[in-house]
Protein backbone atom coordinates (compact mmCIF):
# COMPACT_ATOMS: atom_id res chain seq x y z
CA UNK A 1 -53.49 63.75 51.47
CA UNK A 2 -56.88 63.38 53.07
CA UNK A 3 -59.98 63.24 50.89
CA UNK A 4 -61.18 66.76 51.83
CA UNK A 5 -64.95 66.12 50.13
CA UNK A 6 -65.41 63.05 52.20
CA UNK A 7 -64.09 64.42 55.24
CA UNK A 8 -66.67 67.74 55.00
CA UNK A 9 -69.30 65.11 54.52
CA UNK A 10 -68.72 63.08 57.58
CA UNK A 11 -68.52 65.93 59.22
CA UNK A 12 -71.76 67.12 58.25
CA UNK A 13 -73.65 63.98 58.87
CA UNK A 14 -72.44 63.68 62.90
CA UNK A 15 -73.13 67.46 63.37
CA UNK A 16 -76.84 66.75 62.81
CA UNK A 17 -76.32 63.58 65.51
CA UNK A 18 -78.07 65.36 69.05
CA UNK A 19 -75.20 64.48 71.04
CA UNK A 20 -75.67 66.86 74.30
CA UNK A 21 -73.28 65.92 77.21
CA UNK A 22 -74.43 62.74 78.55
CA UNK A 23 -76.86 61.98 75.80
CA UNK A 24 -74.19 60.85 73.55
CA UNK A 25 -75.08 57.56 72.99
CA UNK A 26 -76.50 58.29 69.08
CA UNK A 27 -72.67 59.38 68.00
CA UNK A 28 -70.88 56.87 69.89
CA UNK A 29 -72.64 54.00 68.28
CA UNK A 30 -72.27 55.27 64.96
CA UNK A 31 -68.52 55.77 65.76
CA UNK A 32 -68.12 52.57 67.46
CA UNK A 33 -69.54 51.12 63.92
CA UNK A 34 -67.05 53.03 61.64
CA UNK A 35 -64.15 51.96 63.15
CA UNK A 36 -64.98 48.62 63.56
CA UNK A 37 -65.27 48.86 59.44
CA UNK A 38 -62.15 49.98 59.53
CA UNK A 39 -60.51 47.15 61.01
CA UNK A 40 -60.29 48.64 64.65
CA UNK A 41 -60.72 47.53 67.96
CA UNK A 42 -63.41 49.05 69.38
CA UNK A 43 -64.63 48.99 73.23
CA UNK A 44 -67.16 51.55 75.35
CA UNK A 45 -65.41 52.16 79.06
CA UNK A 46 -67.45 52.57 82.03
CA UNK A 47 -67.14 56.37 81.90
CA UNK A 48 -70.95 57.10 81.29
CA UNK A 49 -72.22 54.74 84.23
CA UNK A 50 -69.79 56.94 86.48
CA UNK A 51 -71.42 60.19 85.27
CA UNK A 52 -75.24 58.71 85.02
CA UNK A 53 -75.24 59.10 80.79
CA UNK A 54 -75.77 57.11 78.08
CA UNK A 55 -72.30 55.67 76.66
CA UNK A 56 -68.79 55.88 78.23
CA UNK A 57 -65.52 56.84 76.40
CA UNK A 58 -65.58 54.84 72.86
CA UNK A 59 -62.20 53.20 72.85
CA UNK A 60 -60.42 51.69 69.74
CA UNK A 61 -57.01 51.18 68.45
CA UNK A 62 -55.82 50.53 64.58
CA UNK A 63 -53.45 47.64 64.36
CA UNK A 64 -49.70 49.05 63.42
CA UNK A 65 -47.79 48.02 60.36
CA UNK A 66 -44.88 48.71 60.81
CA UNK A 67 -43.16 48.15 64.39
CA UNK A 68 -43.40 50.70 67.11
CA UNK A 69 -44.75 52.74 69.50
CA UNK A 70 -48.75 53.77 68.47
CA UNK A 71 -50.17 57.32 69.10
CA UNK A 72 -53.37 58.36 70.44
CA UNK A 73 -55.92 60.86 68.73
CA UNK A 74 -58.75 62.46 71.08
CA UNK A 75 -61.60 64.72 70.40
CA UNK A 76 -64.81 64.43 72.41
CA UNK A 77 -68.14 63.71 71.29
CA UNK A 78 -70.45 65.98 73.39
CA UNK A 79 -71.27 69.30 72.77
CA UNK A 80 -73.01 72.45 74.38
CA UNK A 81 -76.79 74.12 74.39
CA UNK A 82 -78.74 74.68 72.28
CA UNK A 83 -77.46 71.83 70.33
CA UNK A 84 -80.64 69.51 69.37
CA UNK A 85 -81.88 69.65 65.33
CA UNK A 86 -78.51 71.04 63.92
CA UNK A 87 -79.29 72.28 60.75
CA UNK A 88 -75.87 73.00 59.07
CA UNK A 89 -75.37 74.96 56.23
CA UNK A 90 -71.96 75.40 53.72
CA UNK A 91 -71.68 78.88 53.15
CA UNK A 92 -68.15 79.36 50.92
CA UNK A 93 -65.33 78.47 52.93
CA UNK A 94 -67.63 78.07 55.76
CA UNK A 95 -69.92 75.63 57.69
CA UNK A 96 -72.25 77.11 60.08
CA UNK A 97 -75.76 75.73 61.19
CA UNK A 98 -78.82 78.13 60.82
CA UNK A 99 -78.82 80.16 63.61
CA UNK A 100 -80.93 78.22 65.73
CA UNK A 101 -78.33 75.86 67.33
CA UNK A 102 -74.73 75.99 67.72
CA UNK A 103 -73.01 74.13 64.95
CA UNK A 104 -71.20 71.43 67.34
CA UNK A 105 -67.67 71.85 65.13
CA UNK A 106 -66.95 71.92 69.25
CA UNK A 107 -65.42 68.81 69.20
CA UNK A 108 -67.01 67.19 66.42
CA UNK A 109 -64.07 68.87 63.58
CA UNK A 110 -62.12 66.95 65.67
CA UNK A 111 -63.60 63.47 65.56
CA UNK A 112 -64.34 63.88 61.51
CA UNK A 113 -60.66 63.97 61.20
CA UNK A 114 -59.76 61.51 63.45
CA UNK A 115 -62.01 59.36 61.39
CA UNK A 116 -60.53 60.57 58.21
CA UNK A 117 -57.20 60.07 59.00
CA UNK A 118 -57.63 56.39 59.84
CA UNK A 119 -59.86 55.93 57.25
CA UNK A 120 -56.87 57.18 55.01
CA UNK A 121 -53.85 55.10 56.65
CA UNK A 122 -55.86 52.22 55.56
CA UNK A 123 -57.01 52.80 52.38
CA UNK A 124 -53.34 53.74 50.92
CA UNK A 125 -51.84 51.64 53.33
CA UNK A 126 -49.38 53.96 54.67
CA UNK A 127 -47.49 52.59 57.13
CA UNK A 128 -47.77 53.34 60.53
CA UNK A 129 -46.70 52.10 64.23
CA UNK A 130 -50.81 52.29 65.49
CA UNK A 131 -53.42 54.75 65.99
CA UNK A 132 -55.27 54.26 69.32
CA UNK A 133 -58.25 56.53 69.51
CA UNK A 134 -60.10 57.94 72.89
CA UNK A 135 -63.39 59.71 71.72
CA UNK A 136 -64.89 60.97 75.62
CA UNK A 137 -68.09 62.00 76.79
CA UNK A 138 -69.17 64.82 78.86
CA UNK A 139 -65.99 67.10 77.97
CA UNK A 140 -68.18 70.20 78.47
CA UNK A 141 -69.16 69.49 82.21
CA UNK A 142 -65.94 69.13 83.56
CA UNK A 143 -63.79 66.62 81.53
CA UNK A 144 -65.65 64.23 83.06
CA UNK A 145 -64.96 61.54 80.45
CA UNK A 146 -61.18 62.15 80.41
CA UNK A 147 -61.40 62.22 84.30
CA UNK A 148 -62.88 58.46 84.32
CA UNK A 149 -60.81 57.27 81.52
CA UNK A 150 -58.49 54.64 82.81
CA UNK A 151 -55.07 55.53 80.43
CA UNK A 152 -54.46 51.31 80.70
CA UNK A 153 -56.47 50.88 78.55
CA UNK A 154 -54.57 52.36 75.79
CA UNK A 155 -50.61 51.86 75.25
CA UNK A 156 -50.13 55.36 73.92
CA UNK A 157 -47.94 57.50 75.80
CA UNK A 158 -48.39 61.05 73.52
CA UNK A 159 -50.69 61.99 71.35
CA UNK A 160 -52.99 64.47 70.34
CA UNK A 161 -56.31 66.02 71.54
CA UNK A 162 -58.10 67.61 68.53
CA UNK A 163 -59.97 70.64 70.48
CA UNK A 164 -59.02 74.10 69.42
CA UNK A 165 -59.66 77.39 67.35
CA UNK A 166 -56.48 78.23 64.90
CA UNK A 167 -55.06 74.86 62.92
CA UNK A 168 -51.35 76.68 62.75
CA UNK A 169 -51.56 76.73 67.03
CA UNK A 170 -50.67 73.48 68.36
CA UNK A 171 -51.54 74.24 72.24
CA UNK A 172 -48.51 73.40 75.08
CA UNK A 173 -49.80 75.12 77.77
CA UNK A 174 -52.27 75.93 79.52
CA UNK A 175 -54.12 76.59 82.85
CA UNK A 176 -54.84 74.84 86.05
CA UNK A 177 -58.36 75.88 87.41
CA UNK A 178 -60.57 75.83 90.74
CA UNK A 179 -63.81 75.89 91.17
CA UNK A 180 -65.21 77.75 93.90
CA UNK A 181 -68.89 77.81 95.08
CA UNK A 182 -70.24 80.21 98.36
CA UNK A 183 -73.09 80.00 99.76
CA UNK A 184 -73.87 82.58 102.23
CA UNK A 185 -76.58 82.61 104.82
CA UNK A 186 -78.54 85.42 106.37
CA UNK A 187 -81.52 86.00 108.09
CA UNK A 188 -84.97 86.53 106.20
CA UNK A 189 -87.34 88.91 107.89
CA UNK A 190 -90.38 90.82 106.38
CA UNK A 191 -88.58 93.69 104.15
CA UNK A 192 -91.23 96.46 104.56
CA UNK A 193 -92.05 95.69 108.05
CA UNK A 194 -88.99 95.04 109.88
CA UNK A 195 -85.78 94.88 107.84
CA UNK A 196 -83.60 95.63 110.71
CA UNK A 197 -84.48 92.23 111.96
CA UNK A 198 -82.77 90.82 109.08
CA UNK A 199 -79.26 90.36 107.41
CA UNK A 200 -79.45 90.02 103.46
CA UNK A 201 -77.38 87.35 102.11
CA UNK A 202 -77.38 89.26 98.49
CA UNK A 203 -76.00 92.28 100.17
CA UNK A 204 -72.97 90.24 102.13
CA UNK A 205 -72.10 88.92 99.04
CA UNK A 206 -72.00 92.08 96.70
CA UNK A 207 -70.02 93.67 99.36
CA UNK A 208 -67.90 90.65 98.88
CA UNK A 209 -67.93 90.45 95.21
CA UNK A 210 -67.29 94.15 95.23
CA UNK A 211 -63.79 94.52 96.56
CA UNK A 212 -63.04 91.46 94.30
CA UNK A 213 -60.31 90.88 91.48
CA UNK A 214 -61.93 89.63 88.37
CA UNK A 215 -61.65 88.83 85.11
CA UNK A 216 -57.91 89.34 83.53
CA UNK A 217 -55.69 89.26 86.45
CA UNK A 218 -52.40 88.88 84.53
CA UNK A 219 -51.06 87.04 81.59
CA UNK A 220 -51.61 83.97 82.46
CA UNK A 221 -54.37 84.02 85.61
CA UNK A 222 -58.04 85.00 85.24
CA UNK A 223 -61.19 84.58 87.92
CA UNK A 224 -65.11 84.37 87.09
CA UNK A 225 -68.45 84.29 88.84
CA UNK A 226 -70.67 83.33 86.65
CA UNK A 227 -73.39 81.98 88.81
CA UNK A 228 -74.97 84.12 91.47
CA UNK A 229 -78.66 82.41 92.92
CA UNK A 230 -80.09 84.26 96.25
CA UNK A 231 -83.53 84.88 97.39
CA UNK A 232 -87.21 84.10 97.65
CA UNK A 233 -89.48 87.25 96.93
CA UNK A 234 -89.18 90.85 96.79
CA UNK A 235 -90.73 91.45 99.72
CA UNK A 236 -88.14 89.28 102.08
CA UNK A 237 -84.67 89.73 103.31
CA UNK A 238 -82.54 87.28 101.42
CA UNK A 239 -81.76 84.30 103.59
CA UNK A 240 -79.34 82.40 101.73
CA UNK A 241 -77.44 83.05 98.30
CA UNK A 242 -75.23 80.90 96.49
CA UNK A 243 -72.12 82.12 94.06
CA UNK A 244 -69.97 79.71 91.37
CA UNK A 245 -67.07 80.67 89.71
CA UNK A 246 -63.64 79.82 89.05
CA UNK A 247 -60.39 80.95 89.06
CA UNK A 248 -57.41 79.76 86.58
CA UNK A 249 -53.81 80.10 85.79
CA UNK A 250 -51.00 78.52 84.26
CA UNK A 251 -48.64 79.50 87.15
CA UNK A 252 -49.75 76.93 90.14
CA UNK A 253 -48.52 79.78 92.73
CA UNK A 254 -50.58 82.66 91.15
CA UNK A 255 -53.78 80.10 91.34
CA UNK A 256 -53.06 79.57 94.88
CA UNK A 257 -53.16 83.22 95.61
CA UNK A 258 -56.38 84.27 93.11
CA UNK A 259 -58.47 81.65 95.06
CA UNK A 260 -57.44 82.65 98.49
CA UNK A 261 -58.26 86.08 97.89
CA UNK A 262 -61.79 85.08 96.67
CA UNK A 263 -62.42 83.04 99.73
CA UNK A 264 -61.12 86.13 102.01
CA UNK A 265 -63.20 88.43 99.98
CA UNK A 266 -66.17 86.38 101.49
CA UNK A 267 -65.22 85.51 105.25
CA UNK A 268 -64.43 88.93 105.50
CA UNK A 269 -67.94 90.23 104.08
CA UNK A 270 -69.75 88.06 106.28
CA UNK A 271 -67.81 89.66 109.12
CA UNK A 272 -69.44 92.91 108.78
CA UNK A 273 -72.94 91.56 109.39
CA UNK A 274 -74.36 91.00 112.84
CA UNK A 275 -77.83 92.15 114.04
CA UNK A 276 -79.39 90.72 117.40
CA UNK A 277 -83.50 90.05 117.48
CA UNK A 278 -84.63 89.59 120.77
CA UNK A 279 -81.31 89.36 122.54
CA UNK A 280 -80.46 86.52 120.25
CA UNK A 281 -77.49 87.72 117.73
CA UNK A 282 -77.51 86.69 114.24
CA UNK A 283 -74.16 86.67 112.20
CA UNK A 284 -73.93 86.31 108.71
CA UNK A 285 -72.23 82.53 107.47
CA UNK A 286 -70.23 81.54 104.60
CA UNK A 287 -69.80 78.27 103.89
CA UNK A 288 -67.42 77.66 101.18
CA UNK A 289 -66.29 74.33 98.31
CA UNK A 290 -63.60 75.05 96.76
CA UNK A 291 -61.99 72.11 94.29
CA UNK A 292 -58.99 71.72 91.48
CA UNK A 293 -61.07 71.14 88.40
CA UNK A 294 -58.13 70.03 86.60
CA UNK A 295 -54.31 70.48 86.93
CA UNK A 296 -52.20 72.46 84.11
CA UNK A 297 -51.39 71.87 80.57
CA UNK A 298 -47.76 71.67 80.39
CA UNK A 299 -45.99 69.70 77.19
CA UNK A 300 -42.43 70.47 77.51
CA UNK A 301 -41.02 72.07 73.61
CA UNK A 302 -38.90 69.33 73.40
CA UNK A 303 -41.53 66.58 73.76
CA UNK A 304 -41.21 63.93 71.06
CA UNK A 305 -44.93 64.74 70.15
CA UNK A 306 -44.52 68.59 69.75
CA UNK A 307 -41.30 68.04 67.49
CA UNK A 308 -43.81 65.51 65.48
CA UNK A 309 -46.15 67.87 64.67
CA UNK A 310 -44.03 70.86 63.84
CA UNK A 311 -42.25 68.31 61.29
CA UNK A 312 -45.38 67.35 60.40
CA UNK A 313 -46.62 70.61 59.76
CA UNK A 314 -43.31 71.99 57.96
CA UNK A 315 -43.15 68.65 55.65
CA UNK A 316 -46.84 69.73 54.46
CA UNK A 317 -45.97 73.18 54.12
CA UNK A 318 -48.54 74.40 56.60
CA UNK A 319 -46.26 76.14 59.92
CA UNK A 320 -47.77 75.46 63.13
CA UNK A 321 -45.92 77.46 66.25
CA UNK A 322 -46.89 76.39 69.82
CA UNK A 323 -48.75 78.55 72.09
CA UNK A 324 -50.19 78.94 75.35
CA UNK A 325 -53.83 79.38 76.03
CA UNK A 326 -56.41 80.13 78.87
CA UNK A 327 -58.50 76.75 78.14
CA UNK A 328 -58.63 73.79 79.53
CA UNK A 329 -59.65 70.67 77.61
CA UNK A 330 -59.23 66.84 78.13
CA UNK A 331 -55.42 67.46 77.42
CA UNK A 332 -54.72 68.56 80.78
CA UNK A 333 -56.54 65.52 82.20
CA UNK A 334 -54.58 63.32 80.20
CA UNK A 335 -50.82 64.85 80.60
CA UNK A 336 -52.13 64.77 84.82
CA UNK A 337 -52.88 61.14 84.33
CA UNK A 338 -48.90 60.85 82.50
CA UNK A 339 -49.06 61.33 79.42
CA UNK A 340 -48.00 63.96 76.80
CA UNK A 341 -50.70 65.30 75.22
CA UNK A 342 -50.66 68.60 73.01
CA UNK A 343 -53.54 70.42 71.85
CA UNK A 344 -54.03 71.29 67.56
CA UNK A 345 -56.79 73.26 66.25
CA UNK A 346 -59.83 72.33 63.75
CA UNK A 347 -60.43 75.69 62.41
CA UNK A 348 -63.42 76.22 64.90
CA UNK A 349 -64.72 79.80 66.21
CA UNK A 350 -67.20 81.48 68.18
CA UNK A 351 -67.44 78.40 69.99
CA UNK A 352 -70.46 78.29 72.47
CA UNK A 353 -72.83 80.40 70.60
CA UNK A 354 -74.99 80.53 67.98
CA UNK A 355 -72.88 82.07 65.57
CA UNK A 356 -70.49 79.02 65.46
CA UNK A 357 -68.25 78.25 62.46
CA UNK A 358 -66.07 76.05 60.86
CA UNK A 359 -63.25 77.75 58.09
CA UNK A 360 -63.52 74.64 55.93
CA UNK A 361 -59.52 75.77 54.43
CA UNK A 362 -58.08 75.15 58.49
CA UNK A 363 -60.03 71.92 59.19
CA UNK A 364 -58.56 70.11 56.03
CA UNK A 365 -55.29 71.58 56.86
CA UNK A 366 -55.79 70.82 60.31
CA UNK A 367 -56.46 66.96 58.90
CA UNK A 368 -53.22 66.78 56.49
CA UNK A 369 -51.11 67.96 59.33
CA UNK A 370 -52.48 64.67 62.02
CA UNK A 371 -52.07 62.47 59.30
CA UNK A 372 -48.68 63.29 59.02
CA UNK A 373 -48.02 63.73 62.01
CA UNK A 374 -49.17 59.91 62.21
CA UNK A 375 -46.43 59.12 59.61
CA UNK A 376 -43.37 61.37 61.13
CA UNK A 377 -44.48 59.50 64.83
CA UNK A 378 -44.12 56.09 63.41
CA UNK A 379 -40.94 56.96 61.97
CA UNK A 380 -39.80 58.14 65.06
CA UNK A 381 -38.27 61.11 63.86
């Protein structure tokens, strides 16, 4: 059993460590320290030079006792705005910070357990085959550490990432997404004067965004613009305006089809708009970026490391059932890179905002179900 007061306390402490996404170099030396006290091997990849931050990846792995194969335990260290000056507060069953900040249990449950687990393998010497642990950067911005981790470095091949909601959901699958960005041009000309000289970029791209399919598509595919810049002044035809968004699904053929349709939606906008000024004609452009932000989450059921956990989970006597989800997290970059990588919850919610909290009851349960897991792994049941 993990020591549940300790393991709130650690927890604590890093949540008031600013660790925005790549400004985490205050956490990762303080983890790179505790590990090393525990008797790990501890290294910082290149990661964070890639991405212009502070600190790459902190890497480490906990000798093995017993003979064979280790497993690897990730969480990542950054976190969202506003997170600067967490203030957190223990409120029952709950940590939450004081309404100022986001609490930052986004991902750093996750790393307090990792920490507590190893800290608990060693001090009871339980035996186990090896713990390697990836702690990444700049999760938040695009899996950015996970993308520039180099998997040689560890000799894990499954494993856990530590970076959900609900501690009974251990997360299989989950969607591939694209990121799309538009930026349409027009032609500016004086809005009071002479707006027939003129093609508005804003109104291309509502026409666009009008006739598009957002939001829940199906089950498993969604599509968002959540970005939308155009424009100079009231008083001028829009030249140029720019769109992001994304579109995601766990069904690679479905994907395909949402992000076509959102790059037809534009070309065929931009086809409506044509106006000639002095014999010249003007015809609205769209110039479109459209890239895989990361590939699907797909642990098969009968992966070694999903049949560890639910052991896990049953020999505790705390269920866990696998489900699918419309995240992505650092998971999907790692099972791309070829590895198996499942996803467990902390006990996290409302994520992202300032009414963040942590149900203390799931984040100890989430932490007695890894560190058996740890033990059922190195038993290779």
């Amino acid at each position: 059993m993990i020591n549940a007061s300790r393991v709130v306390d650690y927890l604590v402490d890093l949540v008031r460590i600013d660790s925005l996404s790549r400004r985490e170099g205050a956490i990762a030396r303080r983890l790179a320290a505790d590990l090393e006290a525990l008797g790990a091997r501890v290294s910082v990849d290149d990661a964070g030079e890639r991405v212009g931050g502070e600190t790459g990846n902190v890497v480490a792995a906990l000798p093995g006792t017993i003979p064979g194969p280790p497993i690897v335990l990730s969480a990542h260290m950054d976190t969202v705005v506003p997170g600067e000056g967490v203030v957190p507060i223990r409120d029952a069953n709950r940590i939450k910070s004081d309404g100022r900040t986001i609490l930052g249990g986004d991902d750093k449950s996750g790393v307090a357990i990792i920490m507590e687990v190893l800290r608990t393998l060693v001090e009871r010497r339980i035996p186990h085959a090896g713990v390697e642990v990836v702690f990444t950067i700049c999760e938040e911005v695009g899996l950015l550490g996970a993308k520039h981790f180099a998997v040689e470095r560890i000799k894990a091949r499954d494993g856990l990432v530590l970076d959900s909601d609900d501690a009974s959901c251990l997360f299989t699958k989950g969607p591939a997404a694209d990121r799309v960005e538009f930026t349409v041009t027009g032609l500016e000309a004086h809005s009071g004067i002479c707006p027939e000289r003129g093609i508005s970029s804003i109104q291309v791209a509502s026409d666009a965004i009008a006739g598009m399919r957002l939001g829940r598509i199906d089950e498993e595919t969604t599509a968002n613009l959540g970005v939308i810049r155009g424009g100079a002044a009231a008083n001028i035809i829009p030249k140029e305006t720019v769109i992001r968004g994304e579109a995601r699904s766990r069904d690679d053929a479905k994907l395909a089809a949402q992000t076509t349709h959102m790059r037809r939606r534009f070309a065929e906008a931009a086809a409506k708009y044509q106006v000639t000024v002095d014999g010249v004609v003007h015809s609205a452009r769209v110039v479109e970026r459209v890239e895989r932000d990361y590939d699907r989450l797909n642990v098969p059921e009968d992966a070694a490391i999903v049949r560890h956990v639910l052991q896990a989970a049953k020999n505790v006597g705390a269920p866990v059932k696998t489900r699918a989800t419309g995240g992505g997290c650092d998971a999907n970059v790692f099972n791309q890179k070829g590895l198996q990588i499942a996803n467990l919850g902390t006990g996290m919610r409302a994520i992202h905002t300032l009414n963040e909290y942590l149900l203390i009851d799931e984040f100890i349960r989430s932490g007695t179900i890894v560190l058996e897991t740890v033990r059922v792994h190195s038993a290779g049941a």
